[in-house]
C-alpha atoms as a PDB file:
ATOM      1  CA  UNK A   1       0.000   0.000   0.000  1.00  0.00           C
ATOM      2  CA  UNK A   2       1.306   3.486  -1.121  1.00  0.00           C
ATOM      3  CA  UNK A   3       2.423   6.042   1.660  1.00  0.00           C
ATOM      4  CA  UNK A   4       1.621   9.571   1.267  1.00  0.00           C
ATOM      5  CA  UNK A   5       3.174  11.942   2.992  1.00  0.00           C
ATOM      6  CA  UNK A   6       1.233  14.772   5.018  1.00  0.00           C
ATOM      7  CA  UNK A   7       1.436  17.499   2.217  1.00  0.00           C
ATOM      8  CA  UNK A   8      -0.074  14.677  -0.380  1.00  0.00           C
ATOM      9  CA  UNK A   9      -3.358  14.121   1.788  1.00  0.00           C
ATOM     10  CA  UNK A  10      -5.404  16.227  -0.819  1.00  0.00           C
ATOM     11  CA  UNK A  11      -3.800  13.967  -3.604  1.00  0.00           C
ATOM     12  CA  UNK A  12      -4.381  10.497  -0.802  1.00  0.00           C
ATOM     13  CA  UNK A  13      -8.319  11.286  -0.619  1.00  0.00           C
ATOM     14  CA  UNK A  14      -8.989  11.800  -4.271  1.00  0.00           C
ATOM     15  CA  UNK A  15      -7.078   7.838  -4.728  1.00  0.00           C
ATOM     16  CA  UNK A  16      -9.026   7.041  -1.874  1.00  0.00           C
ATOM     17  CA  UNK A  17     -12.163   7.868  -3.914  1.00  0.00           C
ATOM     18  CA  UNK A  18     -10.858   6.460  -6.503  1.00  0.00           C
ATOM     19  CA  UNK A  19     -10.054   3.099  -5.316  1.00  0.00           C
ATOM     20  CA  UNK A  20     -13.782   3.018  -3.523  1.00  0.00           C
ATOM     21  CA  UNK A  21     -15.306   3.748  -6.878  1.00  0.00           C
ATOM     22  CA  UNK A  22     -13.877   0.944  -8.771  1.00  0.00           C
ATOM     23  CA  UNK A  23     -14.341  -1.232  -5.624  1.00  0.00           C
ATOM     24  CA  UNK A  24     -18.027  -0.457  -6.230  1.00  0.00           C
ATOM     25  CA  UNK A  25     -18.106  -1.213 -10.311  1.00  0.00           C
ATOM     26  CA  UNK A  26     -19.783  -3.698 -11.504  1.00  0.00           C
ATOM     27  CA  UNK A  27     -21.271  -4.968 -14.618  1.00  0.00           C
ATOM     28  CA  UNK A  28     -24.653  -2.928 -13.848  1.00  0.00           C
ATOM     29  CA  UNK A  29     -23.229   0.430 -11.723  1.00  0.00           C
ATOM     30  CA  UNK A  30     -20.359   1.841 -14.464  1.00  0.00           C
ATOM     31  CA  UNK A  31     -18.652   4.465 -12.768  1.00  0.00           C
ATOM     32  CA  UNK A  32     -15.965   4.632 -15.517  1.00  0.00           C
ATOM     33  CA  UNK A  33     -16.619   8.447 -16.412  1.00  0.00           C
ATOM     34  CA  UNK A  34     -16.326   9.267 -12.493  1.00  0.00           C
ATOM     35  CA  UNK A  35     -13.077   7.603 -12.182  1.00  0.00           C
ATOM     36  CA  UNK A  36     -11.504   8.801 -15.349  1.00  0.00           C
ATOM     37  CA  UNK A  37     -12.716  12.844 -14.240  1.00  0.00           C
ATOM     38  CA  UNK A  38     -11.336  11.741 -10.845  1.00  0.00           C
ATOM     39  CA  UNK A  39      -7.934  10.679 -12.024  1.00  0.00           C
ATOM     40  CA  UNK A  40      -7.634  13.559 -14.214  1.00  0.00           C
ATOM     41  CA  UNK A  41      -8.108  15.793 -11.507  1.00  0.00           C
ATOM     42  CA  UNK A  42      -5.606  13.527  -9.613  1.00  0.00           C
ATOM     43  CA  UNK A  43      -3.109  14.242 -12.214  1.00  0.00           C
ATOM     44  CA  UNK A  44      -3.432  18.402 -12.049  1.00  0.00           C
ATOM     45  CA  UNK A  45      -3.569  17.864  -8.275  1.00  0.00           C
ATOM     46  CA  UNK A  46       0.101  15.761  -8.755  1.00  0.00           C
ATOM     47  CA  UNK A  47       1.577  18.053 -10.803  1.00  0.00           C
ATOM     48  CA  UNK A  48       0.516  21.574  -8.672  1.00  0.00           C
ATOM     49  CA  UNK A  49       1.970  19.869  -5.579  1.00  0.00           C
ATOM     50  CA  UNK A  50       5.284  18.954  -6.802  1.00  0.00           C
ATOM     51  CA  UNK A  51       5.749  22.090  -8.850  1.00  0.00           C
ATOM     52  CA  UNK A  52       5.634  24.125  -5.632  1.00  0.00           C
ATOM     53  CA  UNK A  53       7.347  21.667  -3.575  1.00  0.00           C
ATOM     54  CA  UNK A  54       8.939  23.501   0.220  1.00  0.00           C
ATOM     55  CA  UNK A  55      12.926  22.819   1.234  1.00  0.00           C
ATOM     56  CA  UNK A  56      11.252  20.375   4.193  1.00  0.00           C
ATOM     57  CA  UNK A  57       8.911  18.504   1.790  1.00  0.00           C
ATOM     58  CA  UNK A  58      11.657  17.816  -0.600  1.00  0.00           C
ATOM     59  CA  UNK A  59      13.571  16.505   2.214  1.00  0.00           C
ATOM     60  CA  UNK A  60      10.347  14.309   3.488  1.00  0.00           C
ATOM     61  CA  UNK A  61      10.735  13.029   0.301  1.00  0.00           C
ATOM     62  CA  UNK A  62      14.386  12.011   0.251  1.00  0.00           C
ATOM     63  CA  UNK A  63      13.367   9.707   3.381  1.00  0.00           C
ATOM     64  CA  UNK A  64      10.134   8.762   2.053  1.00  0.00           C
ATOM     65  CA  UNK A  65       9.896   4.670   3.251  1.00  0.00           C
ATOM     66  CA  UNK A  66       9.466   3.557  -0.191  1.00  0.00           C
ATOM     67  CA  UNK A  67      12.232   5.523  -1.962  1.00  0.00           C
ATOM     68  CA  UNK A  68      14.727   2.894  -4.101  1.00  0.00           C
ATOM     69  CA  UNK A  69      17.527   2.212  -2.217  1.00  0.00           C
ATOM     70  CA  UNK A  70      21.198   1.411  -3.587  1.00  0.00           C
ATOM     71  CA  UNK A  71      19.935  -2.610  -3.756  1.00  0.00           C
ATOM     72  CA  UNK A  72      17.186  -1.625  -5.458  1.00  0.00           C
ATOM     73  CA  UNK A  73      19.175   0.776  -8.296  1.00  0.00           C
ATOM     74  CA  UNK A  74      21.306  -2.122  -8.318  1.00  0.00           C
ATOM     75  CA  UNK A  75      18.862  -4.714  -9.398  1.00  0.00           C
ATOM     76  CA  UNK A  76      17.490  -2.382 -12.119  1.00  0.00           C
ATOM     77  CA  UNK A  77      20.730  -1.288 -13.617  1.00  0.00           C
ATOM     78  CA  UNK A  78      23.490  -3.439 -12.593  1.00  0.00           C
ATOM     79  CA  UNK A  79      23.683  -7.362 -13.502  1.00  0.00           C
ATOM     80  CA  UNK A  80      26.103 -10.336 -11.920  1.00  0.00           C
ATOM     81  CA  UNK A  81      26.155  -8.581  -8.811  1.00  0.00           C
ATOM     82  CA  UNK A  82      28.838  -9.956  -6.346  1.00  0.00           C
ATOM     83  CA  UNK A  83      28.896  -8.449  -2.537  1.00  0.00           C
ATOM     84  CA  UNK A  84      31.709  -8.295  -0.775  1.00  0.00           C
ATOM     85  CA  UNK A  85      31.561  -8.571   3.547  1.00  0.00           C
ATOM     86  CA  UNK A  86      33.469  -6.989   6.227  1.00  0.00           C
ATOM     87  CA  UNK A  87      36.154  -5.256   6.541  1.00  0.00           C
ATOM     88  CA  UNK A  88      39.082  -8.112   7.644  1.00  0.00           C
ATOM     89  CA  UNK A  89      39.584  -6.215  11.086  1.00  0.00           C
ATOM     90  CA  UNK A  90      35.958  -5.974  13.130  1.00  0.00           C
ATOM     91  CA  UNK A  91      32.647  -7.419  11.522  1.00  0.00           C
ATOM     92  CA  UNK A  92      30.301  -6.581   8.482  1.00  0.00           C
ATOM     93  CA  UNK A  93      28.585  -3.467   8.669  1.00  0.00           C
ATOM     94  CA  UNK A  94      25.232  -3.299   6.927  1.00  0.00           C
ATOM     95  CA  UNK A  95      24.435  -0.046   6.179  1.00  0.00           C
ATOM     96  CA  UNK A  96      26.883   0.467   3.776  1.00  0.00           C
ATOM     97  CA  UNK A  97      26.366  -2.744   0.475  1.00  0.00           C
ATOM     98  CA  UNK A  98      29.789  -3.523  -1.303  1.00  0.00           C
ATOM     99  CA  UNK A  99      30.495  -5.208  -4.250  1.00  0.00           C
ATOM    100  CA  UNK A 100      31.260  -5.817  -7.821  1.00  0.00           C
ATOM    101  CA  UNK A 101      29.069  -6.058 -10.901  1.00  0.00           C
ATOM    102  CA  UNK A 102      28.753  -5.698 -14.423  1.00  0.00           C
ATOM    103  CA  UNK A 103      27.144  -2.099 -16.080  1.00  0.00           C
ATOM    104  CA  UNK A 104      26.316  -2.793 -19.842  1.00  0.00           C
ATOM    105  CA  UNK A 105      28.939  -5.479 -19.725  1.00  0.00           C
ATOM    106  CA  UNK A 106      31.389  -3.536 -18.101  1.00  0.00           C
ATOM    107  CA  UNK A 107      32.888  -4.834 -14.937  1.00  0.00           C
ATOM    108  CA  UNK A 108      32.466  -2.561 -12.112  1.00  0.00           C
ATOM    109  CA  UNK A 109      32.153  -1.677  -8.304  1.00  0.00           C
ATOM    110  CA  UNK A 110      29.323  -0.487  -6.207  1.00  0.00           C
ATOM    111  CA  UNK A 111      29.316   0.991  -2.924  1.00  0.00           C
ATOM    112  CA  UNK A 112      26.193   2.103  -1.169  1.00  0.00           C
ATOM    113  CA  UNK A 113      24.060   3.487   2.052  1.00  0.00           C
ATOM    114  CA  UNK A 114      21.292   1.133   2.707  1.00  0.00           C
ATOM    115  CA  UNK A 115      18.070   1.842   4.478  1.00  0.00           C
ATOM    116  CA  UNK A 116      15.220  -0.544   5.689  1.00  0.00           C
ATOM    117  CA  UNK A 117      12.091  -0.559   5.210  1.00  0.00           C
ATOM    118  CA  UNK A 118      10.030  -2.775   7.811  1.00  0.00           C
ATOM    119  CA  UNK A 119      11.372  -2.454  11.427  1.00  0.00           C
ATOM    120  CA  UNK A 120      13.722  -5.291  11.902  1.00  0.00           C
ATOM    121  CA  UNK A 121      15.407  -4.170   8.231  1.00  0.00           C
ATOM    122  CA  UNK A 122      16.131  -0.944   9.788  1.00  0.00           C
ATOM    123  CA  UNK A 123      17.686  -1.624  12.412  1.00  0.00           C
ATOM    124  CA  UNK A 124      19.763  -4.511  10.646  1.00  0.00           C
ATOM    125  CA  UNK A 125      20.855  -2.032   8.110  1.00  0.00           C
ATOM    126  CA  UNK A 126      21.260   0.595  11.251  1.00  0.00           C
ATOM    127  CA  UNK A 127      18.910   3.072   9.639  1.00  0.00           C
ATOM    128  CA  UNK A 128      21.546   3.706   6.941  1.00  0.00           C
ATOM    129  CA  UNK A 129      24.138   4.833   9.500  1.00  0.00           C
ATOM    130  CA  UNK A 130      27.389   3.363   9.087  1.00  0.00           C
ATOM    131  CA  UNK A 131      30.064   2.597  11.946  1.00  0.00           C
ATOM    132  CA  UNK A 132      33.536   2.991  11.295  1.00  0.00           C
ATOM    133  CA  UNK A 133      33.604  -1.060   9.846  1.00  0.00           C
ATOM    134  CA  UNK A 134      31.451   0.125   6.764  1.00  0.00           C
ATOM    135  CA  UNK A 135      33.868   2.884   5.904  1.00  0.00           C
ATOM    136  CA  UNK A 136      36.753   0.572   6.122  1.00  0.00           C
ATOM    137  CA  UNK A 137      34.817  -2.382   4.012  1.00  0.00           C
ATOM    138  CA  UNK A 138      34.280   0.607   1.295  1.00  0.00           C
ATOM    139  CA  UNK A 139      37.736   1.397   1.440  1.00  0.00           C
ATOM    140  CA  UNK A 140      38.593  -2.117   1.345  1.00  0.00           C
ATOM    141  CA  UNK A 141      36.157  -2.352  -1.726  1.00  0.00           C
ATOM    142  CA  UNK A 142      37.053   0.729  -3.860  1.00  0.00           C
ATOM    143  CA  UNK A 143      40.961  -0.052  -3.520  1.00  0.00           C
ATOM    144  CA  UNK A 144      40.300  -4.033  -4.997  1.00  0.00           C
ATOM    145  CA  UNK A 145      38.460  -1.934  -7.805  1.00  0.00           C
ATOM    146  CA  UNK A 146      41.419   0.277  -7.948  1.00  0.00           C
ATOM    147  CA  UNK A 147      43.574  -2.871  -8.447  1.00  0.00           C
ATOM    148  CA  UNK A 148      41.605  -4.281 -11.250  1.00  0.00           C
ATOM    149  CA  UNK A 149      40.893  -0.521 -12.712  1.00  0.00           C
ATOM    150  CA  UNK A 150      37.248  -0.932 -12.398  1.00  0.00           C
ATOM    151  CA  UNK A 151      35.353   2.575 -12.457  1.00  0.00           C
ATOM    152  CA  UNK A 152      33.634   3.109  -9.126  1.00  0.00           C
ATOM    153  CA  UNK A 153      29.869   4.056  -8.052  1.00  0.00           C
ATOM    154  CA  UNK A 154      28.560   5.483  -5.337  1.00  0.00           C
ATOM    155  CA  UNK A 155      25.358   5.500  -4.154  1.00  0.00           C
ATOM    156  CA  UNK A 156      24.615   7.912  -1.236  1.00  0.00           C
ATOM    157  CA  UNK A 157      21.477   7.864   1.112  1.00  0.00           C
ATOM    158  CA  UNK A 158      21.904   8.183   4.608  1.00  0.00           C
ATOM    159  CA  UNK A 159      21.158  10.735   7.567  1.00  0.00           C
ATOM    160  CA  UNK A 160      24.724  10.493   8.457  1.00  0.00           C
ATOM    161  CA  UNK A 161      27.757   8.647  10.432  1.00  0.00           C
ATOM    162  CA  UNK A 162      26.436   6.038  13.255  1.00  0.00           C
ATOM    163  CA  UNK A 163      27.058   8.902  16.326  1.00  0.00           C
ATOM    164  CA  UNK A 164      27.196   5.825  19.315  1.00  0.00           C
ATOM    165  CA  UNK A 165      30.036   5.930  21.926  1.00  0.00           C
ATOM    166  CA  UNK A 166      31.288   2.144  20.227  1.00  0.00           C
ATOM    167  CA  UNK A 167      31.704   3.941  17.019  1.00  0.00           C
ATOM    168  CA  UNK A 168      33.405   6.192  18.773  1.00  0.00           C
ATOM    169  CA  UNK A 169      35.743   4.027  20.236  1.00  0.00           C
ATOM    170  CA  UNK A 170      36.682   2.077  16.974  1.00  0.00           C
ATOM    171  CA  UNK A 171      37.928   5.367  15.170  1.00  0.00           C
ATOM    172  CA  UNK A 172      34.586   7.126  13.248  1.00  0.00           C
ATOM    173  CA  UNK A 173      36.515  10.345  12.550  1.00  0.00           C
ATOM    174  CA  UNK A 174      39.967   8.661  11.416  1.00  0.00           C
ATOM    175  CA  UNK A 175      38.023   6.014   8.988  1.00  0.00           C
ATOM    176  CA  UNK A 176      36.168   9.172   7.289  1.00  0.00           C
ATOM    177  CA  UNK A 177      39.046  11.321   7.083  1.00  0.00           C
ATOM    178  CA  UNK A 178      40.842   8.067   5.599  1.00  0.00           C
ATOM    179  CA  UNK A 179      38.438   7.947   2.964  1.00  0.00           C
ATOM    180  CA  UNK A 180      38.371  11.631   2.288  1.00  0.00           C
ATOM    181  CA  UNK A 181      42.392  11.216   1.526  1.00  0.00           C
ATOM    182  CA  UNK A 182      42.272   7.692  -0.120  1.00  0.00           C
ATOM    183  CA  UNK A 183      39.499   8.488  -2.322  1.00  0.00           C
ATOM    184  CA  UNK A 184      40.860  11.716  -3.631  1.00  0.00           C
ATOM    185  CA  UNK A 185      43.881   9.492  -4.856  1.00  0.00           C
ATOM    186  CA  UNK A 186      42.021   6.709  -6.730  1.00  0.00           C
ATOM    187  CA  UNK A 187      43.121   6.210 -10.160  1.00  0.00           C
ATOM    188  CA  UNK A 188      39.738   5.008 -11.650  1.00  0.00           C
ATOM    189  CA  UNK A 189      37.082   7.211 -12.511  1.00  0.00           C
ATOM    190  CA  UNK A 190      34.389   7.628  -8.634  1.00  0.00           C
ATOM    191  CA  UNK A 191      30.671   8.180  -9.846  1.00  0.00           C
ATOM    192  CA  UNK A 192      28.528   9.572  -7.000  1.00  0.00           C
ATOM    193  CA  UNK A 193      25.415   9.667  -6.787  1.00  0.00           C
ATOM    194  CA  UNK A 194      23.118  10.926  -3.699  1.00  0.00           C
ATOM    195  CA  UNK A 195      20.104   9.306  -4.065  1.00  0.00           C
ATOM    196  CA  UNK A 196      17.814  10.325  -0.806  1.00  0.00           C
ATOM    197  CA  UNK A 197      19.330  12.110   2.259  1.00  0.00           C
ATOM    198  CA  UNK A 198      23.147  13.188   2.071  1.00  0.00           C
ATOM    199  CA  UNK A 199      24.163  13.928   5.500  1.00  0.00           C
ATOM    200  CA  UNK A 200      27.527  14.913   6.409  1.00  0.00           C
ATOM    201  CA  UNK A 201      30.378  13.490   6.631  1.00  0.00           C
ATOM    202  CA  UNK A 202      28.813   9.893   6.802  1.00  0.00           C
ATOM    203  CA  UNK A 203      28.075  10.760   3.463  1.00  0.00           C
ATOM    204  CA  UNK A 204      31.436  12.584   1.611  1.00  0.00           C
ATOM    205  CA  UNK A 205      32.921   9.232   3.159  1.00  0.00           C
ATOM    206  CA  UNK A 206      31.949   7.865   0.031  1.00  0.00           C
ATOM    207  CA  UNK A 207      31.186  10.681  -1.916  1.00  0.00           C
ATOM    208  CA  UNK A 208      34.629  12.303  -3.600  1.00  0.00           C
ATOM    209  CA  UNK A 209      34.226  11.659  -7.133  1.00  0.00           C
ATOM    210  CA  UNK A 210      35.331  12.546 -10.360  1.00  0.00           C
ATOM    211  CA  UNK A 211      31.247  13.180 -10.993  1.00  0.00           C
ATOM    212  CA  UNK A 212      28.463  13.603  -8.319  1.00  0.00           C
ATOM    213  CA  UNK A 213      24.368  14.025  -9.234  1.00  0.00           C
ATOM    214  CA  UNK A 214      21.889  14.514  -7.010  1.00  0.00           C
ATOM    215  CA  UNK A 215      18.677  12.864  -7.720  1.00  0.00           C
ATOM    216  CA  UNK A 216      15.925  15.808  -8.147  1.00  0.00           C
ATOM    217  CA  UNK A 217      13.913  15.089  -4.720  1.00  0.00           C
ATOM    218  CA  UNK A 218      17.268  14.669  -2.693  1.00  0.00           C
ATOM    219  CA  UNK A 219      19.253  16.595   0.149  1.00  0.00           C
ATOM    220  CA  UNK A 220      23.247  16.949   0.501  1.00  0.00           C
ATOM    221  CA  UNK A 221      23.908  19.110   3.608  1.00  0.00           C
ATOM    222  CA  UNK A 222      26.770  19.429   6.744  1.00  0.00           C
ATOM    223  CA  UNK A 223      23.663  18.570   9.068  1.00  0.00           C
ATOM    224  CA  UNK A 224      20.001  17.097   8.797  1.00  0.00           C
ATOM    225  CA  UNK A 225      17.471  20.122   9.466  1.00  0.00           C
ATOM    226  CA  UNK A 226      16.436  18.983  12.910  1.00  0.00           C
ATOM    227  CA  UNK A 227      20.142  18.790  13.899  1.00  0.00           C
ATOM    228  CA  UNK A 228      20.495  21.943  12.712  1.00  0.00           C
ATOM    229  CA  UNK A 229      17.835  23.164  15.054  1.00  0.00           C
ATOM    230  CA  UNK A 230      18.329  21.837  18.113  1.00  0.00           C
ATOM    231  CA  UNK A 231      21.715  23.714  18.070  1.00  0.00           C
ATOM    232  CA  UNK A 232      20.652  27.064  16.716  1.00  0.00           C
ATOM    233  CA  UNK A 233      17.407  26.826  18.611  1.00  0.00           C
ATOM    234  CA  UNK A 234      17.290  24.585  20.992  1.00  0.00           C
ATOM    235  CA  UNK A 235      14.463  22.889  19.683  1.00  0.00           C
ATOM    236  CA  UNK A 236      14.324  19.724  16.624  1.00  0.00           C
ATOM    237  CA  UNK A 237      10.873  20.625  15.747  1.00  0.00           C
ATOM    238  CA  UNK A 238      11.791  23.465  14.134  1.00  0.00           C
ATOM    239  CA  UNK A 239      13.203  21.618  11.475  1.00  0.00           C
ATOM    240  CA  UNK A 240      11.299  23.138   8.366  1.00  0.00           C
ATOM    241  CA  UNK A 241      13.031  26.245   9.457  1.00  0.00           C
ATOM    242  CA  UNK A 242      16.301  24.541   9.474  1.00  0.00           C
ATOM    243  CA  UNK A 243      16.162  23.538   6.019  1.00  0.00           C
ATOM    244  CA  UNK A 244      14.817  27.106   4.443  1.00  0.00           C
ATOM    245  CA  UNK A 245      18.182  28.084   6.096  1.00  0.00           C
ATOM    246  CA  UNK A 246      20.215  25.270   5.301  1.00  0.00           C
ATOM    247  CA  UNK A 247      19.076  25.461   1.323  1.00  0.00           C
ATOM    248  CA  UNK A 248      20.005  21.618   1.083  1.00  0.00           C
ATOM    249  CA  UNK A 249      17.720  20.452  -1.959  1.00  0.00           C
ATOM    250  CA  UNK A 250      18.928  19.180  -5.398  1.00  0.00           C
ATOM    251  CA  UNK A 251      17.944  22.733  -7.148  1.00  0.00           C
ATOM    252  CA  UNK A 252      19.955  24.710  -4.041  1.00  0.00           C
ATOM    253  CA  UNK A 253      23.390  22.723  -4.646  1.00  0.00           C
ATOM    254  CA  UNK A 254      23.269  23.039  -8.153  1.00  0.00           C
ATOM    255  CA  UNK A 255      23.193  26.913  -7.837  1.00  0.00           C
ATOM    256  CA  UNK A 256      26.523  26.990  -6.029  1.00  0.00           C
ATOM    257  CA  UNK A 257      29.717  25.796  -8.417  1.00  0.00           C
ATOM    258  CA  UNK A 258      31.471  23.026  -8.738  1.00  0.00           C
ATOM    259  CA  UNK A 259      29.343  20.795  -6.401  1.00  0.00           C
ATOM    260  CA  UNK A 260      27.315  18.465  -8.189  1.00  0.00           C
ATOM    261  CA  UNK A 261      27.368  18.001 -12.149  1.00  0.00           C
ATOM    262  CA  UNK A 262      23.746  16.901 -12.833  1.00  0.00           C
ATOM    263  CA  UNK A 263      19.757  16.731 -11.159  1.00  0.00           C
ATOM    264  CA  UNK A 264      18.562  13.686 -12.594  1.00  0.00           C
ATOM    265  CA  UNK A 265      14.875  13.713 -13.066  1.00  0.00           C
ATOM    266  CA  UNK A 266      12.417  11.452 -11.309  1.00  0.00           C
ATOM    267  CA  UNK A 267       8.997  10.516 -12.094  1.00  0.00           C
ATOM    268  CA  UNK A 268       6.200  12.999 -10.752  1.00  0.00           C
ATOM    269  CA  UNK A 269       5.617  12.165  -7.560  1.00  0.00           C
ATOM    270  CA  UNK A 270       9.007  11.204  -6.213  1.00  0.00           C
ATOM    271  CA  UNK A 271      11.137   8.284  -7.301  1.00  0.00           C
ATOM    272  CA  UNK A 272       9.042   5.716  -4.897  1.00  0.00           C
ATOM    273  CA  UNK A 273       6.474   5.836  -7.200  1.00  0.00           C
ATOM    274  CA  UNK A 274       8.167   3.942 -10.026  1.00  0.00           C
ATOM    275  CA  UNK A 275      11.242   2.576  -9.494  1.00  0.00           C
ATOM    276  CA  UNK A 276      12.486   1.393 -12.608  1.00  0.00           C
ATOM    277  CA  UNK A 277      11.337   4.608 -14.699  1.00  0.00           C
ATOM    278  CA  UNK A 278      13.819   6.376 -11.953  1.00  0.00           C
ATOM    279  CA  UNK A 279      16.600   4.009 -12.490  1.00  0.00           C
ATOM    280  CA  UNK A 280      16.433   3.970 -15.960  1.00  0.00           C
ATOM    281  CA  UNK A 281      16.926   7.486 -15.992  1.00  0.00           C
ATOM    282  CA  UNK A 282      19.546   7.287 -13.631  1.00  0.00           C
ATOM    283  CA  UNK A 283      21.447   4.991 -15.692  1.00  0.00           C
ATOM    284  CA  UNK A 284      21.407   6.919 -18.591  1.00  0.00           C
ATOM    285  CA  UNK A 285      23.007   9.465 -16.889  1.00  0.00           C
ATOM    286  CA  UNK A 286      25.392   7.018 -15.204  1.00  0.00           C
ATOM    287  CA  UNK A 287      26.478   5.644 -18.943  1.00  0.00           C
ATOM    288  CA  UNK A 288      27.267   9.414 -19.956  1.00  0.00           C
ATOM    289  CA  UNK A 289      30.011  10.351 -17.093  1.00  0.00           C
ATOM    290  CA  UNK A 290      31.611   6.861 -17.131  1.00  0.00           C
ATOM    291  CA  UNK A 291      32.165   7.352 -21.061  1.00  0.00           C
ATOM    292  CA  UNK A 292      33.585  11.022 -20.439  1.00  0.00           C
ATOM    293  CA  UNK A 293      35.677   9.442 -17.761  1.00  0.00           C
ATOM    294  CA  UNK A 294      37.432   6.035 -19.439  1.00  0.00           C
ATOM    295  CA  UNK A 295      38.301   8.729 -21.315  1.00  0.00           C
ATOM    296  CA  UNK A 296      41.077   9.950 -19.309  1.00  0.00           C
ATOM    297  CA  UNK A 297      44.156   8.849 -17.551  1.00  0.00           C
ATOM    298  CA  UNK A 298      44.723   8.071 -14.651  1.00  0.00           C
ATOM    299  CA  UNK A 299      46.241  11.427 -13.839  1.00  0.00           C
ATOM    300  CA  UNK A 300      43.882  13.461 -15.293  1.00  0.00           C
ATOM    301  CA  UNK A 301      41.480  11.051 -13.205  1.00  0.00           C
ATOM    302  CA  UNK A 302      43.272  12.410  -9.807  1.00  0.00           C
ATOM    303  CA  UNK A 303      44.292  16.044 -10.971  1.00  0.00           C
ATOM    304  CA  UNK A 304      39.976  16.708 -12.152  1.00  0.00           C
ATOM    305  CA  UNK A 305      39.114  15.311  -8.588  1.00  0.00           C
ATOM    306  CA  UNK A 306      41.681  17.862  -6.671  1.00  0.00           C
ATOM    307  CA  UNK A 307      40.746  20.480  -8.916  1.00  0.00           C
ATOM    308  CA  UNK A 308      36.805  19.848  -8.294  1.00  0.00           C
ATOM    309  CA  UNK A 309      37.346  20.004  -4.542  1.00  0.00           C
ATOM    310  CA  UNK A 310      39.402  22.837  -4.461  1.00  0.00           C
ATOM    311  CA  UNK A 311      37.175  25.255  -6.550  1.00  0.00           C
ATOM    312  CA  UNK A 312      34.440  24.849  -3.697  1.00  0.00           C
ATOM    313  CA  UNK A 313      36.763  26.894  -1.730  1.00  0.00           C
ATOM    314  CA  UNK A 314      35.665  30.772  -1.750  1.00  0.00           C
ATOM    315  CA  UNK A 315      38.145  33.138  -0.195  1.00  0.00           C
ATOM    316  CA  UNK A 316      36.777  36.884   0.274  1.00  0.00           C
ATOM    317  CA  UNK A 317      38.864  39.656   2.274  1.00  0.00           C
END
């Protein structure tokens, strides 16, 4: 059964309707010009809501429960998919999916934040917040692809780092930071891609690429909105404020340079509601970096990565 969100209840009656009118069709009672006027008006009613979507609705959206997550672009764009567990010094982590696979016949490796959806999924998969293992088993990962010069994905979607006292302990900040440094020196071309909520620095863990999209109803930001709140005001629920402020949607980090490269396009409604049309589209976009990139050397590879990171840099006096 479909979820709507609180700012689609308009659009959740009128299916509601909908649904209770064909429930009552039958061979005698035709309500067949009803529904069709109903979905038609369903359709305007789609499009006006996402047109004029707010910074805290796009970000509702970017956690919505049914959004595709990295297993599920994987299925729908990747084939022979191999994972690859732990990483050889503490345990597995599952939040973050590893592994190798073929795109269009090309061998390659995919790395990837991954959410649950029922309640024991979540908190297998940590709500999408890695410990310091998952870092290392991406590390682990993208350096075997490195070996084999096998371009890299990325697939980001997570609300940030796992913030407990053992992650703590095992070294959170120094297995970031070791990405951060390794990944900037990887001679194979990095695709990232932030597919729901990029939070952080749980997130640029994996996320220093040669190309990085956003998909069009995601968030990239230093902090999630209600984080953001309950420091500048003391108060979480003040979240939608947060993220006016924090201008973290797709549209907002493609203003500012050098940031993202692309906002790929998902179907109205949010990418939930079809998740092959959105991975199709993904993968189209996917297939033109990657042939820009095996393009280069591996030099140019490293030098268009520094480059990238240092432009962000804005110095005023």
């Amino acid at each position: 059964m479909k979820q709507f969100l609180d700012f689609e209840k308009p659009l959740a009656d009128l299916q509601a309707k909908i649904s209770e009118l064909k429930d009552f069709s039958t061979e005698r009672v035709d309500f067949t010009g009803d529904i069709k006027k109903l979905e038609k008006k369903a359709d305007k009613l789609r499009k006006d809501i996402f047109s004029n979507l707010s910074r805290w609705q796009r970000t509702q959206l970017a956690r919505h429960a049914d959004r595709p997550y990295t297993l599920d672009y994987v299925d729908h764009i990747f084939t022979d998919w191999f994972e690859v567990h732990g990483d050889r010094n503490f345990r597995d982590d599952p939040a973050l999916v590893c592994g190798f696979a073929r795109f269009d016949g090309q061998p390659c490796c995919v790395i990837g934040h991954q959410k649950g959806r029922n309640t024991k999924q979540k908190v297998h998969r940590n709500f999408g917040m890695p410990n310091p293992e998952g870092y290392r088993k991406a590390l682990r990962v993208m350096q075997m692809a490195e070996q084999f010069g096998l371009p890299i994905f990325t697939f980001v979607d997570t609300p940030g780092a796992f913030p407990g006292i053992g992650a703590e302990e095992r070294g959170q900040a120094e297995a970031i930071a070791r990405n951060l440094r390794e990944m900037a020196m990887l001679k194979v071309p990095v695709i990232v891609t932030v597919t729901g909520e990029g939070g952080s620095g749980g997130a640029l863990a994996i996320a220093v690429g040669n190309r990085v999209m956003m998909m069009e109803h995601s968030v990239y930001a230093v902090i999630s909105p209600e984080g953001c709140a309950a420091i500048l005001w003391s108060d979480g629920a003040k979240g939608p404020q947060a993220a006016e402020a924090l201008k973290l949607t797709a549209p907002d980090v493609d203003s500012l340079d050098c940031v993202i490269d692309d906002v790929i396009p998902e179907p109205l409604g949010g990418a939930h509601c079809d998740h092959k049309a959105a991975a199709a589209t993904l993968k189209s976009y996917l297939k033109k970096h990657l042939d820009e990139l095996m393009a280069m050397t591996a030099d140019e590879l490293i030098e268009q990565r520094y480059d990238r990171f240092r432009k962000m840099t804005r110095i005023s006096e």
